[in-house]
PDB file of N, CA and C in Angstrom:
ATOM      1  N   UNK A   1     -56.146 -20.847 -23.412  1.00  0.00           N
ATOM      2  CA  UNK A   1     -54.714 -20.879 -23.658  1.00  0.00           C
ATOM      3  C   UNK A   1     -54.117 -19.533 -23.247  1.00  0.00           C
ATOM      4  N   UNK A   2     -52.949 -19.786 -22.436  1.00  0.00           N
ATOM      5  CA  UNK A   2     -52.314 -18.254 -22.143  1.00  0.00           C
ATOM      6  C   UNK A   2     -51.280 -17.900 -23.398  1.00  0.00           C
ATOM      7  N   UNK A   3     -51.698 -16.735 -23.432  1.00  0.00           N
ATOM      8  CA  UNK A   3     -50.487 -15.731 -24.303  1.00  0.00           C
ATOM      9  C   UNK A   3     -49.014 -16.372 -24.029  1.00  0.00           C
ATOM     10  N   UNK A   4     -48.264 -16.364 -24.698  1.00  0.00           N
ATOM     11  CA  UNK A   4     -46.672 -16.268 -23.980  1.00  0.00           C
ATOM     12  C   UNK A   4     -46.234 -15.269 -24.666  1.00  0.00           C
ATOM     13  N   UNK A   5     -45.314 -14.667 -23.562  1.00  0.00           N
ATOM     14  CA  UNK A   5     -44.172 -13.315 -23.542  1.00  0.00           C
ATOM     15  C   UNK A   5     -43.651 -13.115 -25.019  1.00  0.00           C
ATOM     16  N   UNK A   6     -43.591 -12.094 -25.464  1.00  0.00           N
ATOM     17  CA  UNK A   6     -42.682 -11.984 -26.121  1.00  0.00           C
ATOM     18  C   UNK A   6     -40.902 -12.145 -26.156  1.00  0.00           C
ATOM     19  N   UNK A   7     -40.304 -12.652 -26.270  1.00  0.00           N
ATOM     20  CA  UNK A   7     -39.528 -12.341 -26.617  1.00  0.00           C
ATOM     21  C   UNK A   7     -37.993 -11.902 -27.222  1.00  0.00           C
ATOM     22  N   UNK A   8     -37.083 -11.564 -27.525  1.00  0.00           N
ATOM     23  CA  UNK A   8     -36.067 -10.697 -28.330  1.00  0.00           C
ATOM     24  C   UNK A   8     -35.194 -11.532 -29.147  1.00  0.00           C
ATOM     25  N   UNK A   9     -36.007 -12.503 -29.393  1.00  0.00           N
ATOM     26  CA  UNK A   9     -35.090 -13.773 -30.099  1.00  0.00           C
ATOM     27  C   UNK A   9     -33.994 -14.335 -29.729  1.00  0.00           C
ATOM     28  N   UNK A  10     -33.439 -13.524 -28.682  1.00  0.00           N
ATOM     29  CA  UNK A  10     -32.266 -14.376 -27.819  1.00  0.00           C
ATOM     30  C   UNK A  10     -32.551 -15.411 -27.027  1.00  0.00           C
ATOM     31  N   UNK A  11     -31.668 -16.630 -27.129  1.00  0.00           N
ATOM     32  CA  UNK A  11     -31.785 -17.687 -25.939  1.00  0.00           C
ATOM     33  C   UNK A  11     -31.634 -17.217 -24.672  1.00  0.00           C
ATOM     34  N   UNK A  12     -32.724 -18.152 -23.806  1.00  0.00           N
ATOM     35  CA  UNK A  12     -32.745 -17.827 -22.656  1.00  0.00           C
ATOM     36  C   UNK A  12     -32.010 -18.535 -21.937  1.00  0.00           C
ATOM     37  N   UNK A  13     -30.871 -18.549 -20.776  1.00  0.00           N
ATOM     38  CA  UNK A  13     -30.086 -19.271 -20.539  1.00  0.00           C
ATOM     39  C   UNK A  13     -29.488 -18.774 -18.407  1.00  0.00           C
ATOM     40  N   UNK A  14     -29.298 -19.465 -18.091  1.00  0.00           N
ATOM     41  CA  UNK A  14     -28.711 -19.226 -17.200  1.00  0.00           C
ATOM     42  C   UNK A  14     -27.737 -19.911 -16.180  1.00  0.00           C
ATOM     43  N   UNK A  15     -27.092 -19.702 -15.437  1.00  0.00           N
ATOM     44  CA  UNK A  15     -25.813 -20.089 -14.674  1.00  0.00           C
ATOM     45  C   UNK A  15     -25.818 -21.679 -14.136  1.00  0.00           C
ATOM     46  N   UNK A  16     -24.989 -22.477 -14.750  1.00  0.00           N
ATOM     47  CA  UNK A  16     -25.192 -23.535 -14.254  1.00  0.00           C
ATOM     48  C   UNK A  16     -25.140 -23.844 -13.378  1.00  0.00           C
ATOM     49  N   UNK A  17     -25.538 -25.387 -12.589  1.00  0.00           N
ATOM     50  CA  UNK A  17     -25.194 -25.247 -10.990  1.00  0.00           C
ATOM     51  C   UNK A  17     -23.883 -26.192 -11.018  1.00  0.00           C
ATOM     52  N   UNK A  18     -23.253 -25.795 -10.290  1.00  0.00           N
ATOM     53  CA  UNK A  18     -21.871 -25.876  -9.919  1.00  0.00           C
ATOM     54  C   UNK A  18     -21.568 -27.299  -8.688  1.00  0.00           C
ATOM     55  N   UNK A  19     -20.843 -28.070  -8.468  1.00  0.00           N
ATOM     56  CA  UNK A  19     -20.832 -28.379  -7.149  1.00  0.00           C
ATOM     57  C   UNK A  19     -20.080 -28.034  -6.282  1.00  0.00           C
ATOM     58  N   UNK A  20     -19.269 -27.581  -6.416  1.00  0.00           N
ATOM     59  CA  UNK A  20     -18.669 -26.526  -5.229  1.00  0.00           C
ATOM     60  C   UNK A  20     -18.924 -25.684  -4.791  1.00  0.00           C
ATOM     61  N   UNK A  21     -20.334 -25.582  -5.220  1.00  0.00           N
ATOM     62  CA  UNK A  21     -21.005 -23.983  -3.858  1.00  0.00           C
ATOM     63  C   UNK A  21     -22.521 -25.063  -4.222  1.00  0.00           C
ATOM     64  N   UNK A  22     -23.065 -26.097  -3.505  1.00  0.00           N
ATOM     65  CA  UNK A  22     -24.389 -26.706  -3.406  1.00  0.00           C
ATOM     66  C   UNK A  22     -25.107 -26.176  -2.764  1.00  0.00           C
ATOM     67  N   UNK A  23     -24.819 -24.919  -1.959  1.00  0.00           N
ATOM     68  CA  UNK A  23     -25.887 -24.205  -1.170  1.00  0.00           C
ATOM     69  C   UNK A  23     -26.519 -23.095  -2.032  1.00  0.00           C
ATOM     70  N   UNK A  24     -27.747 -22.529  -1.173  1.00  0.00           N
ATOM     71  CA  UNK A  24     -28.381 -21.890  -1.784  1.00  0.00           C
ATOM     72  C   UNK A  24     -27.909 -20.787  -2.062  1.00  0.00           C
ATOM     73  N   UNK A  25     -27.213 -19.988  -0.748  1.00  0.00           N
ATOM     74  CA  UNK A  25     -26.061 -18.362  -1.118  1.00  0.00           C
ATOM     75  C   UNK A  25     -25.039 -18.746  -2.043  1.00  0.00           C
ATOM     76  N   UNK A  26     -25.150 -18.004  -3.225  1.00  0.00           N
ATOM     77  CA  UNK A  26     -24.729 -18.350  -4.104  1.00  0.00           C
ATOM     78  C   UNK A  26     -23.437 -17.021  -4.294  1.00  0.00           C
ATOM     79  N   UNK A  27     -23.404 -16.451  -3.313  1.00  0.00           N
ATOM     80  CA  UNK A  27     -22.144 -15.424  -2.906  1.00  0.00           C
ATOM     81  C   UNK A  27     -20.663 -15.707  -3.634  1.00  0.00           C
ATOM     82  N   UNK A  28     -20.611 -17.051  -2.875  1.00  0.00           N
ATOM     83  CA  UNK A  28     -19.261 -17.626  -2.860  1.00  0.00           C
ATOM     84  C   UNK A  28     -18.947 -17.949  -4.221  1.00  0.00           C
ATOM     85  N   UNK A  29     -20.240 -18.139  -5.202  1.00  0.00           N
ATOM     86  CA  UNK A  29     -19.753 -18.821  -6.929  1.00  0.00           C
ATOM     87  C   UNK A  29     -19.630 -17.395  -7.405  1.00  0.00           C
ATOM     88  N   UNK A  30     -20.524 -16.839  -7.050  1.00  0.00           N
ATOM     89  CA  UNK A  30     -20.929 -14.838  -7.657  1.00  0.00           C
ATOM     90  C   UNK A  30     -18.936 -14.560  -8.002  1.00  0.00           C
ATOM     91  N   UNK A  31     -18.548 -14.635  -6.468  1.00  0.00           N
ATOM     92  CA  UNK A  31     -16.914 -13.929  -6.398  1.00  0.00           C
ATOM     93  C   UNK A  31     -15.669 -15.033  -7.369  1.00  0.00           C
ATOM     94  N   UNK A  32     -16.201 -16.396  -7.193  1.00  0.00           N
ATOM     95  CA  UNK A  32     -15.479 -17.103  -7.608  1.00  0.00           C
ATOM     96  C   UNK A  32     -15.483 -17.303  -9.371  1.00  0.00           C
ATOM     97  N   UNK A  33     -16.422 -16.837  -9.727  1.00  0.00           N
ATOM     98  CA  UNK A  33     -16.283 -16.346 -11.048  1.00  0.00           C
ATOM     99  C   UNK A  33     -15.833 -15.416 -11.677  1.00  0.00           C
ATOM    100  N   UNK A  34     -16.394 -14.287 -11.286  1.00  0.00           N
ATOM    101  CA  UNK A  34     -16.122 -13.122 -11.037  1.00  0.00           C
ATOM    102  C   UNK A  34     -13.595 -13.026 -11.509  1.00  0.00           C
ATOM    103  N   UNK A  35     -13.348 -13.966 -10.303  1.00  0.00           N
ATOM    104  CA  UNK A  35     -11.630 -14.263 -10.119  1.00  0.00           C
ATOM    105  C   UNK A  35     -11.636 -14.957 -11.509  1.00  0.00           C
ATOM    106  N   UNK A  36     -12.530 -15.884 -11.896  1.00  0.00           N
ATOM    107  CA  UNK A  36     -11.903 -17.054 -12.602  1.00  0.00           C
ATOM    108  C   UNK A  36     -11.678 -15.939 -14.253  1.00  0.00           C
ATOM    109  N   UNK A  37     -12.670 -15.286 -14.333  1.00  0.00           N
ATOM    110  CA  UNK A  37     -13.022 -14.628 -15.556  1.00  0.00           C
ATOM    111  C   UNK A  37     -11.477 -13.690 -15.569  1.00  0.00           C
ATOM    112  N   UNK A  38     -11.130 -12.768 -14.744  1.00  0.00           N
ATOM    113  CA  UNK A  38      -9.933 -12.328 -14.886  1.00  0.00           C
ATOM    114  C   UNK A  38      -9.263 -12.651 -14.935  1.00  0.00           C
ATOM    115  N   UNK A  39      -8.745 -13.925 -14.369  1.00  0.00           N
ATOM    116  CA  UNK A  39      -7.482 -14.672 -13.972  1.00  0.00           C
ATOM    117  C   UNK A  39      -7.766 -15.151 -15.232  1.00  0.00           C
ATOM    118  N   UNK A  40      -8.667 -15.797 -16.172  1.00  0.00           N
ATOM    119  CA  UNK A  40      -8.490 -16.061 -17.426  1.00  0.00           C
ATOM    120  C   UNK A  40      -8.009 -15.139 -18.334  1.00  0.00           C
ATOM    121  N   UNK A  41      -8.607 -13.875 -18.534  1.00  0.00           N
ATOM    122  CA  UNK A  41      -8.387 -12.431 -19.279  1.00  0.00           C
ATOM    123  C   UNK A  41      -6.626 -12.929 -19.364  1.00  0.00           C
ATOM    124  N   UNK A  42      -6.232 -13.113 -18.124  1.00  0.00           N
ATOM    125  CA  UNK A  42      -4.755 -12.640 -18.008  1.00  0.00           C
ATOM    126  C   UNK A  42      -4.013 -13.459 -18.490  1.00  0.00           C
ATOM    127  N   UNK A  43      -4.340 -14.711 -18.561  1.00  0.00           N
ATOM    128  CA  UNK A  43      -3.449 -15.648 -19.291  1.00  0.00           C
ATOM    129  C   UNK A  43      -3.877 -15.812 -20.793  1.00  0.00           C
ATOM    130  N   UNK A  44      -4.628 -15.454 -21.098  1.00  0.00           N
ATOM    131  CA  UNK A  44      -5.415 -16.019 -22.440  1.00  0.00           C
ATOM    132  C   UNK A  44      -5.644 -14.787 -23.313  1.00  0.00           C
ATOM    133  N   UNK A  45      -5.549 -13.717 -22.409  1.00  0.00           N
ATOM    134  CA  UNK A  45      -5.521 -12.308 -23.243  1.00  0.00           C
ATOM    135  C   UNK A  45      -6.754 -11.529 -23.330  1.00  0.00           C
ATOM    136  N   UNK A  46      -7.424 -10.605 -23.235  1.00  0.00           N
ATOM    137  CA  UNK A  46      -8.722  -9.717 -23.234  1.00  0.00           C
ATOM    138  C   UNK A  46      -9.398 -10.135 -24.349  1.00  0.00           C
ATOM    139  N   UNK A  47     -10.698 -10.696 -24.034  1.00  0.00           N
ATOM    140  CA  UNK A  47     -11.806 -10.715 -25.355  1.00  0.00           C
ATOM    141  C   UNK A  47     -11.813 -12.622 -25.732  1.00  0.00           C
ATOM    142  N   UNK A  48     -10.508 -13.365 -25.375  1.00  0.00           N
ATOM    143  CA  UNK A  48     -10.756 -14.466 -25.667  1.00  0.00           C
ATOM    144  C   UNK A  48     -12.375 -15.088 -25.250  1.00  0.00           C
ATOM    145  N   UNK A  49     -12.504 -15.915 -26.221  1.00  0.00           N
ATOM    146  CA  UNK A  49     -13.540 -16.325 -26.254  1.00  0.00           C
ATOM    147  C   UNK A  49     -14.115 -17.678 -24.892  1.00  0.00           C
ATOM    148  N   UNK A  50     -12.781 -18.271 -24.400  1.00  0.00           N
ATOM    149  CA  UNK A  50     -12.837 -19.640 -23.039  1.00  0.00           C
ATOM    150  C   UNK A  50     -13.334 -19.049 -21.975  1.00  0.00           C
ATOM    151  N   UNK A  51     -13.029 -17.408 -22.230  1.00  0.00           N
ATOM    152  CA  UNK A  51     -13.142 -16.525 -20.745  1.00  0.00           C
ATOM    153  C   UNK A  51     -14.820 -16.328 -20.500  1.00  0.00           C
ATOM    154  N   UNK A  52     -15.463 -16.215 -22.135  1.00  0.00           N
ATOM    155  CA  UNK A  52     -16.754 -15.366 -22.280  1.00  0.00           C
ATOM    156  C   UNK A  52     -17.485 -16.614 -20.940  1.00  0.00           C
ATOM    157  N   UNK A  53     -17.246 -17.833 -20.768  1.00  0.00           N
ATOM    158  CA  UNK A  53     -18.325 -18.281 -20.281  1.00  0.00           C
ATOM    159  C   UNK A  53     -18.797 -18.075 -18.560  1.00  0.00           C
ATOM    160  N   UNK A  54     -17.243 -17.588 -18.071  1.00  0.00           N
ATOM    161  CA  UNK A  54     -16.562 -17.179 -16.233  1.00  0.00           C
ATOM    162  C   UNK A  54     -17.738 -15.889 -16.346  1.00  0.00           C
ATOM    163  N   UNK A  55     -17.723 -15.097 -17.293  1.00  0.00           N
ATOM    164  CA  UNK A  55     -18.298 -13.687 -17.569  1.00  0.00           C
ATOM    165  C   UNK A  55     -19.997 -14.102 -17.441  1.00  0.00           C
ATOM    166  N   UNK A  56     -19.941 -15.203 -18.466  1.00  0.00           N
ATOM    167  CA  UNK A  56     -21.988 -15.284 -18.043  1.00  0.00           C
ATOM    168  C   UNK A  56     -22.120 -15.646 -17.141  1.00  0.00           C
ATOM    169  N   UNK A  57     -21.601 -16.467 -16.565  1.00  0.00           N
ATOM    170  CA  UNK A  57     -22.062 -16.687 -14.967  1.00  0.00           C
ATOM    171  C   UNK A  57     -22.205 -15.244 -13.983  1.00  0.00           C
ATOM    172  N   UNK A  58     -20.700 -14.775 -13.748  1.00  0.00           N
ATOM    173  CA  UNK A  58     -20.919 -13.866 -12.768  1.00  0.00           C
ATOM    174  C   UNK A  58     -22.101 -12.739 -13.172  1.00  0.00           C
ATOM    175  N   UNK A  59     -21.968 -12.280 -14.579  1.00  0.00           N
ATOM    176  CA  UNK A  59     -23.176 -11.014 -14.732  1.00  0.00           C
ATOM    177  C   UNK A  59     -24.424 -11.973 -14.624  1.00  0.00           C
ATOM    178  N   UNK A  60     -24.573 -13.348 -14.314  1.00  0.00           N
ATOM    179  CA  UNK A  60     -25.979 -14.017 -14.270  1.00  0.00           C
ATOM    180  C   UNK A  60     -26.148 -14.088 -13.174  1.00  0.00           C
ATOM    181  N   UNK A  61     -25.247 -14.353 -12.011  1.00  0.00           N
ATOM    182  CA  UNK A  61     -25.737 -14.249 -10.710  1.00  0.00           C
ATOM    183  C   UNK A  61     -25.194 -12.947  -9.517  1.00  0.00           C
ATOM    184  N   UNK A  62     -24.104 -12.306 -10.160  1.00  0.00           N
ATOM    185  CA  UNK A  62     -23.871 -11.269  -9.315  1.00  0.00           C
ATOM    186  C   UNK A  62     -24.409 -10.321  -9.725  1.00  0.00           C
ATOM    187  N   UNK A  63     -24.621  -9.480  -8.502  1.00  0.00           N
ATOM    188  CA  UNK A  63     -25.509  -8.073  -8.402  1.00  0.00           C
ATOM    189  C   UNK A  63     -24.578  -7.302  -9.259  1.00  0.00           C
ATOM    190  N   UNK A  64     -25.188  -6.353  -9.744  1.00  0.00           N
ATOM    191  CA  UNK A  64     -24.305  -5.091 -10.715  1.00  0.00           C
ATOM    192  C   UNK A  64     -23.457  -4.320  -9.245  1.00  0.00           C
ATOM    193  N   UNK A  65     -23.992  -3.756  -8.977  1.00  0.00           N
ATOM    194  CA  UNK A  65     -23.689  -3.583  -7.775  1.00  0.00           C
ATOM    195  C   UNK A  65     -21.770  -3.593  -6.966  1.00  0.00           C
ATOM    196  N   UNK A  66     -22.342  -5.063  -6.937  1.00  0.00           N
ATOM    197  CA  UNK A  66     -20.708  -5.666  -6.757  1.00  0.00           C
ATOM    198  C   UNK A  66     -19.745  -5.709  -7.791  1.00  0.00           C
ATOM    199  N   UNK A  67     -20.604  -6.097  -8.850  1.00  0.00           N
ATOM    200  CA  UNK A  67     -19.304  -5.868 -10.278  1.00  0.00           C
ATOM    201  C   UNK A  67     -19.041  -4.604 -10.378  1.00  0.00           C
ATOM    202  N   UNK A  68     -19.649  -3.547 -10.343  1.00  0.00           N
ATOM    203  CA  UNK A  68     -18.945  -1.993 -10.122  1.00  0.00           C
ATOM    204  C   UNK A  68     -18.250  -2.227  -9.641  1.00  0.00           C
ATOM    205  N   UNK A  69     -18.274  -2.476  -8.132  1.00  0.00           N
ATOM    206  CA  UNK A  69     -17.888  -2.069  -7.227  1.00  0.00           C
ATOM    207  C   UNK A  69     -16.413  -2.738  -7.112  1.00  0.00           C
ATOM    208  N   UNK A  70     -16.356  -4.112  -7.264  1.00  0.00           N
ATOM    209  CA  UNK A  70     -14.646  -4.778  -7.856  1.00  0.00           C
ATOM    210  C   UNK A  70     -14.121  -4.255  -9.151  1.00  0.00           C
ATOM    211  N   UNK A  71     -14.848  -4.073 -10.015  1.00  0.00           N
ATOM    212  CA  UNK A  71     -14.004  -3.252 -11.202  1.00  0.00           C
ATOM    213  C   UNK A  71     -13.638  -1.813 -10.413  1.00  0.00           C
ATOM    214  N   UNK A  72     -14.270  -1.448  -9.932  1.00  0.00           N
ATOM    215  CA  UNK A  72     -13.411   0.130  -9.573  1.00  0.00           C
ATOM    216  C   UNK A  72     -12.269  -0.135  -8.178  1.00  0.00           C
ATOM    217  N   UNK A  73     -12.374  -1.297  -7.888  1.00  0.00           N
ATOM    218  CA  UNK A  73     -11.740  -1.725  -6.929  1.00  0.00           C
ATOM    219  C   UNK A  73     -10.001  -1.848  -7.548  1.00  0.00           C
ATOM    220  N   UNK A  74     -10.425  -2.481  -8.456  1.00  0.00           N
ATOM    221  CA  UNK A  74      -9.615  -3.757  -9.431  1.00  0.00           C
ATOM    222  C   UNK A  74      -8.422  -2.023  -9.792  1.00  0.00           C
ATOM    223  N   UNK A  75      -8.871  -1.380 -10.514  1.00  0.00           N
ATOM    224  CA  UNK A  75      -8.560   0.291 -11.317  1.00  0.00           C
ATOM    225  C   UNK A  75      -7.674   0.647 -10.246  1.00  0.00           C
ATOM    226  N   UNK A  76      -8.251   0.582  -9.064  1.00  0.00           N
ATOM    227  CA  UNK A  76      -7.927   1.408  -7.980  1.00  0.00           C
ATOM    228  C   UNK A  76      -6.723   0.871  -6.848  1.00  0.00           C
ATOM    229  N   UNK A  77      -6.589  -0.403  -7.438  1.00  0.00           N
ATOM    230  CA  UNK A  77      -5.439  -1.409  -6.401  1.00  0.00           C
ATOM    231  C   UNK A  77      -5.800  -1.941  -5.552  1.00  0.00           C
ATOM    232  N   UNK A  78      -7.119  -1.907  -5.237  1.00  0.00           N
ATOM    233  CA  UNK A  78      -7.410  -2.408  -4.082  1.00  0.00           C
ATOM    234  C   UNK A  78      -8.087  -3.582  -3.405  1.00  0.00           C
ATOM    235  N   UNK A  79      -8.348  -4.384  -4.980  1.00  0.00           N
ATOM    236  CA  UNK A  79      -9.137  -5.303  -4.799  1.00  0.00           C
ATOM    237  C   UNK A  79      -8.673  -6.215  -3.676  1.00  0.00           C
ATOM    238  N   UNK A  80      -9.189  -7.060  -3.331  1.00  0.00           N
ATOM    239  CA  UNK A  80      -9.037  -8.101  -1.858  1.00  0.00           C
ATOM    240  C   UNK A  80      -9.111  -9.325  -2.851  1.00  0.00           C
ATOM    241  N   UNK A  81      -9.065  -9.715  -4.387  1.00  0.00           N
ATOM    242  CA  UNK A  81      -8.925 -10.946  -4.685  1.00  0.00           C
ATOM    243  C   UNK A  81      -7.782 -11.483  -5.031  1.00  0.00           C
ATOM    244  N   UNK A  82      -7.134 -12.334  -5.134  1.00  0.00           N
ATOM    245  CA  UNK A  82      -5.962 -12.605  -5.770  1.00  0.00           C
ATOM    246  C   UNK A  82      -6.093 -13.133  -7.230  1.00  0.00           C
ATOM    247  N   UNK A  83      -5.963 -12.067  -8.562  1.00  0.00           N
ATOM    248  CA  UNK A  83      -5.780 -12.264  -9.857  1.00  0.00           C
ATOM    249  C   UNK A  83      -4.522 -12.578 -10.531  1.00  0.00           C
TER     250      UNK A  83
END
């Protein structure tokens, strides 16, 4: 019998699949969440809870990377999305 992992009592969970991005580059859902999660913030107000789920997706499939990199975008005016 193998060992299993420990661990941290949190559910393990991840990004559902979508049908509007059925391919494997999953780029196009990464950004499109990423919009949906703010564009929610903005109507619904910071911290609402409808928004938390736009948020697990993108930190589940987008690189940190890129979320820096649009939040300092976002600060800075310059983002290229429409929020």
């Amino acid at each position: 019998m193998t060992p299993q992992p420990e661990t941290s009592g949190l559910p393990m969970k991840t990004a559902p699949w979508d049908p509007r991005f059925p391919n494997q580059n999953q780029t196009k859902y990464c950004f499109q969440s990423y919009l949906d999660f703010h564009r929610c913030e903005k109507i619904k107000g910071q911290g609402d809870s409808v928004c938390q789920y736009f948020k697990d997706v993108f930190n589940d499939i987008c690189p940190n990377a890129w979320i820096e990199k649009w939040d300092n975008q976002r600060e800075a005016g310059t983002f290229p999305g429409k929020i």
